[in-house]
PDB file of N, CA and C in Angstrom:
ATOM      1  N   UNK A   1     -74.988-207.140-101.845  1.00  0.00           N
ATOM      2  CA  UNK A   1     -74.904-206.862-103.266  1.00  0.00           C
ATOM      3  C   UNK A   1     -76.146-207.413-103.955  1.00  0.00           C
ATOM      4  N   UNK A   2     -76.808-206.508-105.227  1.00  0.00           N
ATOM      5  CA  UNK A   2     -77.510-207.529-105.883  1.00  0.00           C
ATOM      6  C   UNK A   2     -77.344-207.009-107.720  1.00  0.00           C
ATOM      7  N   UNK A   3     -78.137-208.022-108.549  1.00  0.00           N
ATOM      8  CA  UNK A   3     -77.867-207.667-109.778  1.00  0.00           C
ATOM      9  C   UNK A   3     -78.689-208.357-110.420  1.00  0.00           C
ATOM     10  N   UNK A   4     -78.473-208.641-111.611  1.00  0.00           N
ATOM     11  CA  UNK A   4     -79.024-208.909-113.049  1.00  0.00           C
ATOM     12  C   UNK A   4     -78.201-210.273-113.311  1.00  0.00           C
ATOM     13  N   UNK A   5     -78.865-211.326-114.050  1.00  0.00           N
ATOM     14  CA  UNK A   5     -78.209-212.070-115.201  1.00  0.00           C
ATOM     15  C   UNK A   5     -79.019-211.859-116.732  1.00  0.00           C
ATOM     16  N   UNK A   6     -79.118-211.563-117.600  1.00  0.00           N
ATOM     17  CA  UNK A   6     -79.642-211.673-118.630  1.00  0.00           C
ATOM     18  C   UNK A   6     -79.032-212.461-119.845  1.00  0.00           C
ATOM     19  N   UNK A   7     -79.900-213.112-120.504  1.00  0.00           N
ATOM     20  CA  UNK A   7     -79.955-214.089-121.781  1.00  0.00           C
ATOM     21  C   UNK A   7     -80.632-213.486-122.673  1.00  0.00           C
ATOM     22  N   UNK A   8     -79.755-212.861-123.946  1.00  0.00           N
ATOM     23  CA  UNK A   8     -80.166-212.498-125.214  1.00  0.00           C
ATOM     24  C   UNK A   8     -79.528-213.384-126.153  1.00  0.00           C
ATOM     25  N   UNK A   9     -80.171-213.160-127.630  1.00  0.00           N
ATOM     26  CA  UNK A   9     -79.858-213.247-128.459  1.00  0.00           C
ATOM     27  C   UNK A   9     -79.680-212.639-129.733  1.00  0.00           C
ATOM     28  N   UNK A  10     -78.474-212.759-130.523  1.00  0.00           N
ATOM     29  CA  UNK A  10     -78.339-211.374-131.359  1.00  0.00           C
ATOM     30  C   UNK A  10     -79.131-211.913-132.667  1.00  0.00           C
ATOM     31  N   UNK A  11     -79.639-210.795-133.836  1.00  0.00           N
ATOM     32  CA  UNK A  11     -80.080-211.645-134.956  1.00  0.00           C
ATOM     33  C   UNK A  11     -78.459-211.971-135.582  1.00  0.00           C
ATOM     34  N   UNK A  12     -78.942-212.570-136.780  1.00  0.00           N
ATOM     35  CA  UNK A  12     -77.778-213.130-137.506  1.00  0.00           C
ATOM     36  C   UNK A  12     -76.895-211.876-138.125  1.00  0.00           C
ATOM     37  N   UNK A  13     -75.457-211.732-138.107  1.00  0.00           N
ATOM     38  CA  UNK A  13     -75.079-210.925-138.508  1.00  0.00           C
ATOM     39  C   UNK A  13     -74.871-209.379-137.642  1.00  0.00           C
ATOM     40  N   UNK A  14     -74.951-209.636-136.827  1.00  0.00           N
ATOM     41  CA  UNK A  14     -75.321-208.385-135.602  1.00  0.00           C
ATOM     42  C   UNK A  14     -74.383-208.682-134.687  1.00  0.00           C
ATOM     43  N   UNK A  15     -73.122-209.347-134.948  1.00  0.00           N
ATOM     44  CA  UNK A  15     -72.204-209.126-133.455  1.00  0.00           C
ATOM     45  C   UNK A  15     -71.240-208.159-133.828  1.00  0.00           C
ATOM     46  N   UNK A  16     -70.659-207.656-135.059  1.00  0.00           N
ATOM     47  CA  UNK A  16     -69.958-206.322-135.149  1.00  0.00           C
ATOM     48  C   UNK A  16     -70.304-204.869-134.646  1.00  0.00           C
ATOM     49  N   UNK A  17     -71.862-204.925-134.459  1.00  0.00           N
ATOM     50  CA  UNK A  17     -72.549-203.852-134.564  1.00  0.00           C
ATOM     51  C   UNK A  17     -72.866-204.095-132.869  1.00  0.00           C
ATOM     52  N   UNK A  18     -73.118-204.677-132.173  1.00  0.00           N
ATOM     53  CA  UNK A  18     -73.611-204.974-131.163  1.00  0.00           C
ATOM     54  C   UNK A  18     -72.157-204.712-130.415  1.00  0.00           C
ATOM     55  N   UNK A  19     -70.980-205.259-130.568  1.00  0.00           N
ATOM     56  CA  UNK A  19     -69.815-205.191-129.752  1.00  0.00           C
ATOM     57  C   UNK A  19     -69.373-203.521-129.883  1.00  0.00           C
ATOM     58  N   UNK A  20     -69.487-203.320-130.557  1.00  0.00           N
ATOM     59  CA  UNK A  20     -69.451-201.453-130.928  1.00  0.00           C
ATOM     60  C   UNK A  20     -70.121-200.779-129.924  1.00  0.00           C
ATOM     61  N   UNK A  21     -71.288-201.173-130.224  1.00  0.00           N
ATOM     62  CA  UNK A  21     -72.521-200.636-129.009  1.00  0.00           C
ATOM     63  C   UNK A  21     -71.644-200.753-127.903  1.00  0.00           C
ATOM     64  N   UNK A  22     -71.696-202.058-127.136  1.00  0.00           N
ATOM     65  CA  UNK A  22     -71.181-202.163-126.085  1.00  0.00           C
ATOM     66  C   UNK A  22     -70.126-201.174-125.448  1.00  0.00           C
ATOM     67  N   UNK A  23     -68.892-201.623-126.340  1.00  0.00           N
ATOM     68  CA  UNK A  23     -68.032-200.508-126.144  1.00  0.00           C
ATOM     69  C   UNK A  23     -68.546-198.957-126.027  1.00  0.00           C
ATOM     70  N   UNK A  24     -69.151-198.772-127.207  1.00  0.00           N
ATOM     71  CA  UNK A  24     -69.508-196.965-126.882  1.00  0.00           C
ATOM     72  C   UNK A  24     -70.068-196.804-125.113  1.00  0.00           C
ATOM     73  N   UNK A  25     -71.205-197.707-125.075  1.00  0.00           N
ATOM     74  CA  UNK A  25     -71.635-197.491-123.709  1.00  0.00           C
ATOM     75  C   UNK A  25     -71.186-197.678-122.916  1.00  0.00           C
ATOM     76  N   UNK A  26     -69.707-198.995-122.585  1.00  0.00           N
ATOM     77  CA  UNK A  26     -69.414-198.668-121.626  1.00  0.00           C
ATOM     78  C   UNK A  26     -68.135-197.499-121.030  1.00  0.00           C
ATOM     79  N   UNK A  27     -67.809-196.975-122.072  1.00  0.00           N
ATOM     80  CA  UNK A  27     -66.937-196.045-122.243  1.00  0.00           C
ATOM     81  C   UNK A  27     -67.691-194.677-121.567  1.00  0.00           C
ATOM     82  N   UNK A  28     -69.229-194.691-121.935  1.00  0.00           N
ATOM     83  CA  UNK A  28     -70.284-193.756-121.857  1.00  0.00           C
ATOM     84  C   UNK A  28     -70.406-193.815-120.074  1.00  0.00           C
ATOM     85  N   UNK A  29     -70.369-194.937-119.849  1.00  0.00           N
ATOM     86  CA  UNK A  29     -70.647-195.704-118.781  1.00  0.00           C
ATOM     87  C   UNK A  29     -69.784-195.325-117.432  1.00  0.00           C
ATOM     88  N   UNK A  30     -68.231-195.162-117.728  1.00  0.00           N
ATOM     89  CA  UNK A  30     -67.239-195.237-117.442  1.00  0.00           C
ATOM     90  C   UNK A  30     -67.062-193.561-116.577  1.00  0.00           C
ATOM     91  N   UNK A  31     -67.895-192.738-117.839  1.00  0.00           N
ATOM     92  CA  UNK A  31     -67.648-191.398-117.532  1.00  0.00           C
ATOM     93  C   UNK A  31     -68.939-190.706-116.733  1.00  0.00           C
ATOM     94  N   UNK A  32     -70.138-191.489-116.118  1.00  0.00           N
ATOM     95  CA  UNK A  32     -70.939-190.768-115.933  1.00  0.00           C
ATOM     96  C   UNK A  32     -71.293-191.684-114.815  1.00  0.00           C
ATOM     97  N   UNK A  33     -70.181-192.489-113.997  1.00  0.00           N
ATOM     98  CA  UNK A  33     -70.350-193.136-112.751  1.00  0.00           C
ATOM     99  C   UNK A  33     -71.122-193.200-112.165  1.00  0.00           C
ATOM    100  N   UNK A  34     -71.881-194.494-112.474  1.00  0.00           N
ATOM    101  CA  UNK A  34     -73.475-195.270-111.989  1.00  0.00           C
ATOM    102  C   UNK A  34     -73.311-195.616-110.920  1.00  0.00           C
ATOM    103  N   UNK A  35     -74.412-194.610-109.689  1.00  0.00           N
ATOM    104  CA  UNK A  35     -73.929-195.081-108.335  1.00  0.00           C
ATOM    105  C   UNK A  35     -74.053-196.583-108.182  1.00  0.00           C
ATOM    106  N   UNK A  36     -73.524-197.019-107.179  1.00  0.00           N
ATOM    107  CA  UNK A  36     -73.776-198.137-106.362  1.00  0.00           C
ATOM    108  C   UNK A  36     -73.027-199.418-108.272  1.00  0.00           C
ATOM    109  N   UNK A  37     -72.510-199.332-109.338  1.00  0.00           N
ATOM    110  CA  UNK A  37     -72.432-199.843-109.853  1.00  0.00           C
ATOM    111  C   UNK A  37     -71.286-200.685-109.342  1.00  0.00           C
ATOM    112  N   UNK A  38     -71.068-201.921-109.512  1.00  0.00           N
ATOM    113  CA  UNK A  38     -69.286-202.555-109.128  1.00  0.00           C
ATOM    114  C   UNK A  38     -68.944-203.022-110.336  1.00  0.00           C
ATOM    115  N   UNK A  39     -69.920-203.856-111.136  1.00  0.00           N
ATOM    116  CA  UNK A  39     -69.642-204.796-112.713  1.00  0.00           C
ATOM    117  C   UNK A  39     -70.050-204.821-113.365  1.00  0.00           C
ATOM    118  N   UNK A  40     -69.551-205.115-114.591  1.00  0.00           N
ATOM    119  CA  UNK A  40     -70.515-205.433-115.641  1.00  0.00           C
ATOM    120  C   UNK A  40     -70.045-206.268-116.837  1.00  0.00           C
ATOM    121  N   UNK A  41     -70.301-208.030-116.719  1.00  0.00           N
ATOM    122  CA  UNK A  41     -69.454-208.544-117.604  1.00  0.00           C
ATOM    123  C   UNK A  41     -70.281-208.689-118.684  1.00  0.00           C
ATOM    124  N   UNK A  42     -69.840-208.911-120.000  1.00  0.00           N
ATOM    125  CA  UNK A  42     -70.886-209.622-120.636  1.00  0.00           C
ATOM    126  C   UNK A  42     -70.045-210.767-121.479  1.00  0.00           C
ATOM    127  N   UNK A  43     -70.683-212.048-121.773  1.00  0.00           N
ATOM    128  CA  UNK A  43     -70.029-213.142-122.169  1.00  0.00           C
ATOM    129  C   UNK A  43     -70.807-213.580-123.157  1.00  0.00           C
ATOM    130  N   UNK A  44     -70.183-214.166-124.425  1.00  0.00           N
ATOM    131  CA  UNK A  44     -70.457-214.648-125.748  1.00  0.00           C
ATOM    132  C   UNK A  44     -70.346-216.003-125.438  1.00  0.00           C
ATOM    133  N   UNK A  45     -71.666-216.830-126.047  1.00  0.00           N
ATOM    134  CA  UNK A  45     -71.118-218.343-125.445  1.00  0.00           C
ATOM    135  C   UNK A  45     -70.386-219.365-126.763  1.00  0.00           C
ATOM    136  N   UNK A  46     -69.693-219.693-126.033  1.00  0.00           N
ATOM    137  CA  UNK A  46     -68.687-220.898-127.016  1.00  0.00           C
ATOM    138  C   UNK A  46     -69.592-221.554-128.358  1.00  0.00           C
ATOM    139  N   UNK A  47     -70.788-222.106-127.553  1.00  0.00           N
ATOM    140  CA  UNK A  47     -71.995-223.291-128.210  1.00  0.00           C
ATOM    141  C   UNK A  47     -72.324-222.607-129.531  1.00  0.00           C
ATOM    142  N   UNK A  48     -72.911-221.426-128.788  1.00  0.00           N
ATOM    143  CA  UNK A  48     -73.314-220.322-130.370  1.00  0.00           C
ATOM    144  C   UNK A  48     -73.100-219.087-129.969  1.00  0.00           C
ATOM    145  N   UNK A  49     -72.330-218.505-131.015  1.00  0.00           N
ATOM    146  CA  UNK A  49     -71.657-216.830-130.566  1.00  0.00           C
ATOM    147  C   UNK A  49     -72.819-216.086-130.792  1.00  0.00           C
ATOM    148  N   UNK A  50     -74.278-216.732-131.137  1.00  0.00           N
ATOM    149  CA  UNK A  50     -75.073-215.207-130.879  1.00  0.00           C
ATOM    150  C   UNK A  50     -76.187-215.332-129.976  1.00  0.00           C
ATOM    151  N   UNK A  51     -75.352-216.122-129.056  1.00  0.00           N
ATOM    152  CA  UNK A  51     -75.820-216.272-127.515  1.00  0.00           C
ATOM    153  C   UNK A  51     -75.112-215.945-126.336  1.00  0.00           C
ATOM    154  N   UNK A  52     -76.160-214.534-125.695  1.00  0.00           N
ATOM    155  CA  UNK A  52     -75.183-213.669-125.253  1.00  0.00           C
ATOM    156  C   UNK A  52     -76.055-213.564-123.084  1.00  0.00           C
ATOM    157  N   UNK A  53     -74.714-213.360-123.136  1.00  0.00           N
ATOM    158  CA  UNK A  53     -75.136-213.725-121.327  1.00  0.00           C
ATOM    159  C   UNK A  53     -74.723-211.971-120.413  1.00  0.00           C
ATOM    160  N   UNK A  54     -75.145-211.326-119.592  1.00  0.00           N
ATOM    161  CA  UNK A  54     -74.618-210.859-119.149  1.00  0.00           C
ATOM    162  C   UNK A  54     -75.315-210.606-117.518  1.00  0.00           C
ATOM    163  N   UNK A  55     -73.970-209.953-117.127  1.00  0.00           N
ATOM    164  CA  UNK A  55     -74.207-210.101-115.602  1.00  0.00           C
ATOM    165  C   UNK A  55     -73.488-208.621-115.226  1.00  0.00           C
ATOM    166  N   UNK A  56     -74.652-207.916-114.347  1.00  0.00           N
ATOM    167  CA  UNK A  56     -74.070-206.610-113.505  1.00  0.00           C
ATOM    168  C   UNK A  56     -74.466-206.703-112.092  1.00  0.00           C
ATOM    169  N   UNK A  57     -73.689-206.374-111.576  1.00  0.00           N
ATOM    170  CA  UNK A  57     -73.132-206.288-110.083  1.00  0.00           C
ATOM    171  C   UNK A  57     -73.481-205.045-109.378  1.00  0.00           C
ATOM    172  N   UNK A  58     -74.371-204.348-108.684  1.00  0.00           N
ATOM    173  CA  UNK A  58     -74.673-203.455-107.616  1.00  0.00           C
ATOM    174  C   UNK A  58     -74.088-203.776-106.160  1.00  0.00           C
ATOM    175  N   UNK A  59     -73.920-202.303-105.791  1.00  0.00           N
ATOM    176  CA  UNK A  59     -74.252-202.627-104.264  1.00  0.00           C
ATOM    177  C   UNK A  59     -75.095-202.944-102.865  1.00  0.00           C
ATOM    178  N   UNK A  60     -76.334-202.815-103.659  1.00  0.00           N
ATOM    179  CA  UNK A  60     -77.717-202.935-103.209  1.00  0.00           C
ATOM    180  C   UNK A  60     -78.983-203.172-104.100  1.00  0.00           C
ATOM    181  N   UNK A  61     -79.968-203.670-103.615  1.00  0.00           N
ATOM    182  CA  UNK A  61     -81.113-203.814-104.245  1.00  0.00           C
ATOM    183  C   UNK A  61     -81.570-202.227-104.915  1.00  0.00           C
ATOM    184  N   UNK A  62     -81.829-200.920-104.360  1.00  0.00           N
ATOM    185  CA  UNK A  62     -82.155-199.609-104.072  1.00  0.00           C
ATOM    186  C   UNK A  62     -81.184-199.185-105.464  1.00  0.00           C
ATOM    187  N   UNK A  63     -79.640-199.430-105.276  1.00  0.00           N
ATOM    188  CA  UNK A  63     -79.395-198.692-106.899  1.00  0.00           C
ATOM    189  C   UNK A  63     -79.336-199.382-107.680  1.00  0.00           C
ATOM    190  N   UNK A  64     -79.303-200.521-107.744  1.00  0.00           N
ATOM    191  CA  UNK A  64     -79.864-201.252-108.911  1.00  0.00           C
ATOM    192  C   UNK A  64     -81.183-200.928-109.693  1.00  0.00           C
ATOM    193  N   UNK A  65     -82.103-200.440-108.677  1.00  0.00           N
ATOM    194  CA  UNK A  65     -82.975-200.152-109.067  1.00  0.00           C
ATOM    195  C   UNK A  65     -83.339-199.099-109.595  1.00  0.00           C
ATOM    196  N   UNK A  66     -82.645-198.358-108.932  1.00  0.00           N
ATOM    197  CA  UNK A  66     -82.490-196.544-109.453  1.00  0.00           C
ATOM    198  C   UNK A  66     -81.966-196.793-110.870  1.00  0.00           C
ATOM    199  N   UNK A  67     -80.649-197.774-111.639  1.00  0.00           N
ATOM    200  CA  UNK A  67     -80.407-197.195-112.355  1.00  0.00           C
ATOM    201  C   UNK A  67     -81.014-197.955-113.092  1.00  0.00           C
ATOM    202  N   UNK A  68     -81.950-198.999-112.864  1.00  0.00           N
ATOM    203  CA  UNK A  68     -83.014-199.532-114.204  1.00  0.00           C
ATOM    204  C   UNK A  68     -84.255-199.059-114.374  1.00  0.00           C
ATOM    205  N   UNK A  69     -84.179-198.167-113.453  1.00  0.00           N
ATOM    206  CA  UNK A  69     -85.617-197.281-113.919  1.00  0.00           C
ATOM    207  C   UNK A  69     -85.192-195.944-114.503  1.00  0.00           C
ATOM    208  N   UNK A  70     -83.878-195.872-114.104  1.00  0.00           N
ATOM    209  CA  UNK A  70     -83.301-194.426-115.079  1.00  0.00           C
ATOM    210  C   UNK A  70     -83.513-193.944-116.723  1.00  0.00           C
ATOM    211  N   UNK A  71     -84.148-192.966-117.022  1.00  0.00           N
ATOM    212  CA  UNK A  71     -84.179-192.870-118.186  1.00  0.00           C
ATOM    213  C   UNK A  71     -82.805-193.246-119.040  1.00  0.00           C
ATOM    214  N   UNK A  72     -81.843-193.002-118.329  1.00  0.00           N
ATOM    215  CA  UNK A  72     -80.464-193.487-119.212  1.00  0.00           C
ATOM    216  C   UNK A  72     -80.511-194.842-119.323  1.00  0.00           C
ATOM    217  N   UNK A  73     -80.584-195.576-118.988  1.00  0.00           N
ATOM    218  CA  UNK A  73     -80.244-197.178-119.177  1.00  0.00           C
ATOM    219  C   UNK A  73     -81.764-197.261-119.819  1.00  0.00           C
ATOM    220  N   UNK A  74     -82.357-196.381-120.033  1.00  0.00           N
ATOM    221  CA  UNK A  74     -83.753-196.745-121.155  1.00  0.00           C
ATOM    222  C   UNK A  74     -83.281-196.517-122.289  1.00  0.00           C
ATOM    223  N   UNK A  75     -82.662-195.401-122.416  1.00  0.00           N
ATOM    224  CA  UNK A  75     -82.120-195.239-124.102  1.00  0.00           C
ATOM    225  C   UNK A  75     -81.235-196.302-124.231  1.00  0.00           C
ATOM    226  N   UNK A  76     -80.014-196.479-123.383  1.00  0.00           N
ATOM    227  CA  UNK A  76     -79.291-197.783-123.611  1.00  0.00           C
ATOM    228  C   UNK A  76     -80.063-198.946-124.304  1.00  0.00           C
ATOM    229  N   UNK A  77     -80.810-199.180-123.211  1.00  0.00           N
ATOM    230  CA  UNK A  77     -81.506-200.673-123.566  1.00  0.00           C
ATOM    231  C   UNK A  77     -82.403-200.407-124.960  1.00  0.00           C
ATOM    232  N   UNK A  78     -83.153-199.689-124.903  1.00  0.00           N
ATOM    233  CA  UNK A  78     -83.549-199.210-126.821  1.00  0.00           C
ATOM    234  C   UNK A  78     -83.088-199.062-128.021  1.00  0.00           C
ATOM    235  N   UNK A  79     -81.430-199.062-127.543  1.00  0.00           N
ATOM    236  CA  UNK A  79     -80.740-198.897-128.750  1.00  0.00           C
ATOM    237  C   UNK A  79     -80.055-200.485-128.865  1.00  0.00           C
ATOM    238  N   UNK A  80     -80.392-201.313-127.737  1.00  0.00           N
ATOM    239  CA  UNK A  80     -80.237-202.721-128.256  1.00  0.00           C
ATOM    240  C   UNK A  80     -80.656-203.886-129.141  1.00  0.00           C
ATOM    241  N   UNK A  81     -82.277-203.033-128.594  1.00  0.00           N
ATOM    242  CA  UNK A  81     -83.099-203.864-128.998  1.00  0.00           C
ATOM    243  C   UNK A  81     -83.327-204.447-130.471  1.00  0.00           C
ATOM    244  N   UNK A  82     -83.046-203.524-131.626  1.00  0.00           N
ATOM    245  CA  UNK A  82     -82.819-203.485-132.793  1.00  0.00           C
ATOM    246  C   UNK A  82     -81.521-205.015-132.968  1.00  0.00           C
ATOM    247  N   UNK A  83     -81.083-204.642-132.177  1.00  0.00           N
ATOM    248  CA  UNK A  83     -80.134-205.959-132.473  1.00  0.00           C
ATOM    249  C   UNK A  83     -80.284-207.355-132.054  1.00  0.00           C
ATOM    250  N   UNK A  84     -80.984-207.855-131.414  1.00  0.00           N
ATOM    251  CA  UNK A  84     -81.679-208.703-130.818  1.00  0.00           C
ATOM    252  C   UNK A  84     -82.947-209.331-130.737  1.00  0.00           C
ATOM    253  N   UNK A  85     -83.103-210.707-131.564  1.00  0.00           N
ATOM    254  CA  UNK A  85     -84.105-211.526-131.701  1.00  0.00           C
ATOM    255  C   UNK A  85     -85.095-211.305-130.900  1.00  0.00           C
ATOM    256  N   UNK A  86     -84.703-210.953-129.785  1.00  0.00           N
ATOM    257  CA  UNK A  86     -86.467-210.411-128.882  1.00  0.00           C
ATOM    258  C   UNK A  86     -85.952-209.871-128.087  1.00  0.00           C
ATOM    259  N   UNK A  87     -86.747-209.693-126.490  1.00  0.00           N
ATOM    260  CA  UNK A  87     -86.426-208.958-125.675  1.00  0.00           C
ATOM    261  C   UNK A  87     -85.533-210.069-124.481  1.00  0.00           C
ATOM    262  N   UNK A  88     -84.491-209.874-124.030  1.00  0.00           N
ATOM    263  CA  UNK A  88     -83.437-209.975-123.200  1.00  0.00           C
ATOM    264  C   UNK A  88     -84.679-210.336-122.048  1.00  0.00           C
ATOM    265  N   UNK A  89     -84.244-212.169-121.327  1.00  0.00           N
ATOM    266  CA  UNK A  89     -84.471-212.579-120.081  1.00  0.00           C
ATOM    267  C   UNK A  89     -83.848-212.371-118.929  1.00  0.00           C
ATOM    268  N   UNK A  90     -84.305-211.219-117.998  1.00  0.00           N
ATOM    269  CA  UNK A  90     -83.575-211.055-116.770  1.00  0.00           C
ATOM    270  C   UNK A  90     -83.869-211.664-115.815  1.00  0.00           C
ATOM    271  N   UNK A  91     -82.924-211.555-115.001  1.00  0.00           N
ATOM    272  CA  UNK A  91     -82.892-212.642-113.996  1.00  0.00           C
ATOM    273  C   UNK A  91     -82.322-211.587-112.265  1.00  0.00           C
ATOM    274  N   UNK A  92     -83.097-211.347-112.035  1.00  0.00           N
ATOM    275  CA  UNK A  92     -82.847-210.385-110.999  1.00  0.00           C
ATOM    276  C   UNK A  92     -82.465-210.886-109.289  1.00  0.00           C
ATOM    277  N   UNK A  93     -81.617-210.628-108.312  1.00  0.00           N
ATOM    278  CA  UNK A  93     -81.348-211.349-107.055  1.00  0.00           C
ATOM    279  C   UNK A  93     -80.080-210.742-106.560  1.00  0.00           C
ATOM    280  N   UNK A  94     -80.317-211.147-105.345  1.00  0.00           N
ATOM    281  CA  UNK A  94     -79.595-210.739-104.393  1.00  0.00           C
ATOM    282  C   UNK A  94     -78.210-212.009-104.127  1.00  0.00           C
ATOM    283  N   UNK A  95     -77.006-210.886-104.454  1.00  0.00           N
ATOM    284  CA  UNK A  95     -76.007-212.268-104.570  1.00  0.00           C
ATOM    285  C   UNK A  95     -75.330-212.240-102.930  1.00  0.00           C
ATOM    286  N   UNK A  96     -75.976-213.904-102.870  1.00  0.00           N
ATOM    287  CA  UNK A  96     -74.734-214.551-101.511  1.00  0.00           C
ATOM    288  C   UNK A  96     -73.608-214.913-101.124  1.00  0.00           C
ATOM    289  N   UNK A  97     -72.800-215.007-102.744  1.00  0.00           N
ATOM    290  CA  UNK A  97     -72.124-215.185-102.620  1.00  0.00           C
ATOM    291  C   UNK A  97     -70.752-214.701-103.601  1.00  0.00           C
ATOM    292  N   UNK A  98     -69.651-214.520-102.761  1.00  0.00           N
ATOM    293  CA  UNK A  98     -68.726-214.010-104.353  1.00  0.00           C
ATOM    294  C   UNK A  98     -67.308-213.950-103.676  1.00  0.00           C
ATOM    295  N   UNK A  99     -66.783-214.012-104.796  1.00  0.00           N
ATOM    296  CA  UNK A  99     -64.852-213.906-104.215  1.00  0.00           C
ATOM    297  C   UNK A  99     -64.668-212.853-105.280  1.00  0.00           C
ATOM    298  N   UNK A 100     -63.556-211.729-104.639  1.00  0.00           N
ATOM    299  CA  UNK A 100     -63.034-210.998-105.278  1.00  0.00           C
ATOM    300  C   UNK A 100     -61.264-211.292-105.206  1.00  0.00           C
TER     301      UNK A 100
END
């Protein structure tokens, strides 16, 4: 398996609009079955709610990659950006480990 962690941050006032997003896409998401996809959490942190964490789950290095070079997850990610203090720190790797 491998995936993503990313660390954003929303501007002030941008988590109604941002959780919307989310939802639309993954609903979007849901219906247009991203190969090799398994997860996709995303977590609001306790400390400060407009500190935002998320983590997606592949089955390989190869579609992970396919679907971040996909023009679709380009419009995705463009229509985030507006909401977010800068650009999102990814964190890319191959996971060793996991319980389902």
């Amino acid at each position: 398996m491998y995936g993503t962690i990313g660390r954003f941050r929303l501007k002030e006032g941008m988590e109604a609009q941002f959780i919307k997003l989310m939802d639309e896409q993954a609903h979007a998401i849901e219906h247009q079955q991203i190969p090799g996809l398994i997860a996709h959490y995303g977590y609001r942190m306790d400390a400060d709610p407009n500190d935002y964490y998320l983590a997606v789950i592949f089955e390989g290095r190869e579609t992970y990659l396919a679907n971040a070079e996909s023009p679709e997850m380009d419009a995705r990610y463009h229509q985030w950006l507006p909401l977010l203090e800068g650009e999102p720190q990814w964190h890319d790797g191959e996971i060793v480990n996991a319980i389902r």
